[in-house]
Protein backbone atom coordinates (compact mmCIF):
# COMPACT_ATOMS: atom_id res chain seq x y z
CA UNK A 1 0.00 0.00 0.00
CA UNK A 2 1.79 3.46 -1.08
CA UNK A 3 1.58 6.17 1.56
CA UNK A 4 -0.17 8.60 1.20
CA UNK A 5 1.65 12.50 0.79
CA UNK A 6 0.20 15.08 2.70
CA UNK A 7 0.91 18.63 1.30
CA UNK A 8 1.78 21.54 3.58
CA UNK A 9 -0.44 24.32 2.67
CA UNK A 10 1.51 27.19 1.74
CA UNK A 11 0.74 30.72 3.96
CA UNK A 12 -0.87 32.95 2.11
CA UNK A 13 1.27 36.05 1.61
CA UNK A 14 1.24 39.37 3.85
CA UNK A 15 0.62 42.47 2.24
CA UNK A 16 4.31 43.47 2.66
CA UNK A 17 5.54 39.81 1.08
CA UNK A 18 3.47 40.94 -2.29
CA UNK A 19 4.86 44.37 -2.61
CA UNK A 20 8.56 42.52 -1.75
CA UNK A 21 6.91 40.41 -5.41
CA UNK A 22 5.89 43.55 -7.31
CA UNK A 23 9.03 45.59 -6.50
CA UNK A 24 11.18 42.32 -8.02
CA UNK A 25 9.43 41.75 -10.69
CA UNK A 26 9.44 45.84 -11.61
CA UNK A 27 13.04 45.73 -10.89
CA UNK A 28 14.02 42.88 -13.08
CA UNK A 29 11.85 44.61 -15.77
CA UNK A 30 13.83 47.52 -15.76
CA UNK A 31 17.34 46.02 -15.53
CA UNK A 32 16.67 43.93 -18.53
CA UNK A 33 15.83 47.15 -20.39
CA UNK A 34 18.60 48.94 -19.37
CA UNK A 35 21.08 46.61 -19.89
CA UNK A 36 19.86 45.86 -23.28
CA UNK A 37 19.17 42.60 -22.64
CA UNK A 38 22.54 41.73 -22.69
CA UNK A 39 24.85 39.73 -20.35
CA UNK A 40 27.06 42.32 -18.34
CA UNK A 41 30.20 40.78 -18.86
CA UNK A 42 30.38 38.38 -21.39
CA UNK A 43 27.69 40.54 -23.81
CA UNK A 44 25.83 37.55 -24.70
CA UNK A 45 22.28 38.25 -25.81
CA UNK A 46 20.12 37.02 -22.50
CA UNK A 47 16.18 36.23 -22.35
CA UNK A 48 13.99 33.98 -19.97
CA UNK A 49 15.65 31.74 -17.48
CA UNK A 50 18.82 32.87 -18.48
CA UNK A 51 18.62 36.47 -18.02
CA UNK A 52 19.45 36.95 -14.36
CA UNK A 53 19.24 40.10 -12.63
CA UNK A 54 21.68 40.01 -10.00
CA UNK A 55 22.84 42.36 -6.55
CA UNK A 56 26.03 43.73 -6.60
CA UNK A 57 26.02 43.98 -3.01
CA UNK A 58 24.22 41.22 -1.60
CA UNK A 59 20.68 40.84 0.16
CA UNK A 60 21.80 39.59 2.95
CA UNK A 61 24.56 42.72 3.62
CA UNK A 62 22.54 45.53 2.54
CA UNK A 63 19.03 44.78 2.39
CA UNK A 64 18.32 48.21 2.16
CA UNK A 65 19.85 48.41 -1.40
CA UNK A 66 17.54 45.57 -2.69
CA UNK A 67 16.20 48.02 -4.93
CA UNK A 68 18.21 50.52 -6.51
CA UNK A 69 18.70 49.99 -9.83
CA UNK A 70 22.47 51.14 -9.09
CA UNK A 71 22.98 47.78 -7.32
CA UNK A 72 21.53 45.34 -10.14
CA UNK A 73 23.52 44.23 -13.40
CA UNK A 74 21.93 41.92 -15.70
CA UNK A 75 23.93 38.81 -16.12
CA UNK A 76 23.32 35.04 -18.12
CA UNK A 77 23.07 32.01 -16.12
CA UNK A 78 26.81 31.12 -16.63
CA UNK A 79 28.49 34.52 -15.26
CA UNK A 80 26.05 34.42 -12.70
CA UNK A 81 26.80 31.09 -10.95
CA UNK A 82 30.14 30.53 -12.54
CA UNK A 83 31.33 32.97 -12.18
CA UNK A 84 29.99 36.28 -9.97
CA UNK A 85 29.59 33.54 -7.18
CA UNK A 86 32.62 31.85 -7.47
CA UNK A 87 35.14 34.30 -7.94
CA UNK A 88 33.53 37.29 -5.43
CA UNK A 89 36.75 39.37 -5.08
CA UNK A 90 37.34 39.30 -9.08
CA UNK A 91 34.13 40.46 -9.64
CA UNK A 92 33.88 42.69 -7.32
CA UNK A 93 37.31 44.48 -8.94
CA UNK A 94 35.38 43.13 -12.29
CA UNK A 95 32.31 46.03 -11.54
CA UNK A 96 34.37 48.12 -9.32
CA UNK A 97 36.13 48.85 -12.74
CA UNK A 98 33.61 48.59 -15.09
CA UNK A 99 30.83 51.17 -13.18
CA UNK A 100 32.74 53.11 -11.08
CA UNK A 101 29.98 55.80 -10.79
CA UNK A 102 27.69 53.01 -9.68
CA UNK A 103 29.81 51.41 -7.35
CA UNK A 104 30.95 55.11 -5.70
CA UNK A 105 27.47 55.59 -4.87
CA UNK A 106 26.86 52.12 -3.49
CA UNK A 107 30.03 52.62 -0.96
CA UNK A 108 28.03 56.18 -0.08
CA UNK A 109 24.48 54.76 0.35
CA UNK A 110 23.22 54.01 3.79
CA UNK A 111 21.55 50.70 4.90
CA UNK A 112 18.99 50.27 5.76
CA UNK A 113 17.66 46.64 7.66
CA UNK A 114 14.16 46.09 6.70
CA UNK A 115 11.11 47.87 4.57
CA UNK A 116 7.89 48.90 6.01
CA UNK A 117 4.81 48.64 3.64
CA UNK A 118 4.70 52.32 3.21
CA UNK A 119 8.46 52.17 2.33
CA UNK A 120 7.88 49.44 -0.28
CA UNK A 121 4.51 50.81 -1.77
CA UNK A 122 7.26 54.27 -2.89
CA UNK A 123 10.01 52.44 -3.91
CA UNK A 124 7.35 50.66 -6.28
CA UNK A 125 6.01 53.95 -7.81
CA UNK A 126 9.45 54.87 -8.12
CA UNK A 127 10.54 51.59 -10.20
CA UNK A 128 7.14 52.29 -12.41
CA UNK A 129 7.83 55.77 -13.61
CA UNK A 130 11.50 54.66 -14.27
CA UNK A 131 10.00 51.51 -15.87
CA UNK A 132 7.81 54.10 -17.85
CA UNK A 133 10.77 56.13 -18.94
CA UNK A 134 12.85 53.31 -19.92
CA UNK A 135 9.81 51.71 -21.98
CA UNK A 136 8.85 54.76 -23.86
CA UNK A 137 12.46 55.32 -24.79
CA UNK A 138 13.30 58.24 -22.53
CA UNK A 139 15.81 59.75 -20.55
């Protein structure tokens, strides 16, 4: 007799778990346009799974720069896990190099530890009228 799996019901999200959603997803969107959808360092052409949009400075250190666009390259799936997560001091020196105006304002930029709702629902209006300007082919 085969035993019988019982599923876990997943939580349904908090309000401030769905913005965290919407602000990623707006993000990502806006990364890929910027970056032309094109890998960061190697320049290969990038689209669906492979495209990933990755933090310069991780999560986990500055959660507060989850967000800013200044913080996210686009890379493919290879540079990504091959190679930005394997070789963390060369790739640091890699973007330090390569975007020093981004990476001088990173160094300046406070953290911050955590996002309120309120903090999340500007940072998303924020992402859409850059999202907006990117889109329509503005500056």
């Amino acid at each position: 007799m085969k035993a019988i799996r019982k599923f876990k019901k997943r939580k349904p999200k908090t309000p401030l778990q769905k913005l965290h959603d919407k602000c990623w997803t707006m993000a990502k969107k806006i990364i890929y346009l910027r970056d032309h959808g094109q890998c960061q360092h190697c320049y290969k052409r990038v689209e669906g799974a492979n495209a990933h949009t990755s933090h310069v400075i991780p999560k986990s250190v500055g959660g507060g720069v989850r967000y800013i666009l200044d913080n996210l390259k686009l890379l493919c799936y290879h540079c990504h896990i091959n190679w930005w997560h394997v070789n963390p001091t060369e790739s640091g020196k890699w973007f330090r190099e390569t975007f020093p105006d981004r990476m001088r304002l990173l160094d300046e930029m406070p953290r911050r530890r955590s996002y309120r709702v309120s903090d999340l629902q500007e940072i998303l209006e924020e992402l859409q009228i850059e999202y907006e300007k990117l889109f329509s082919g503005g500056t």
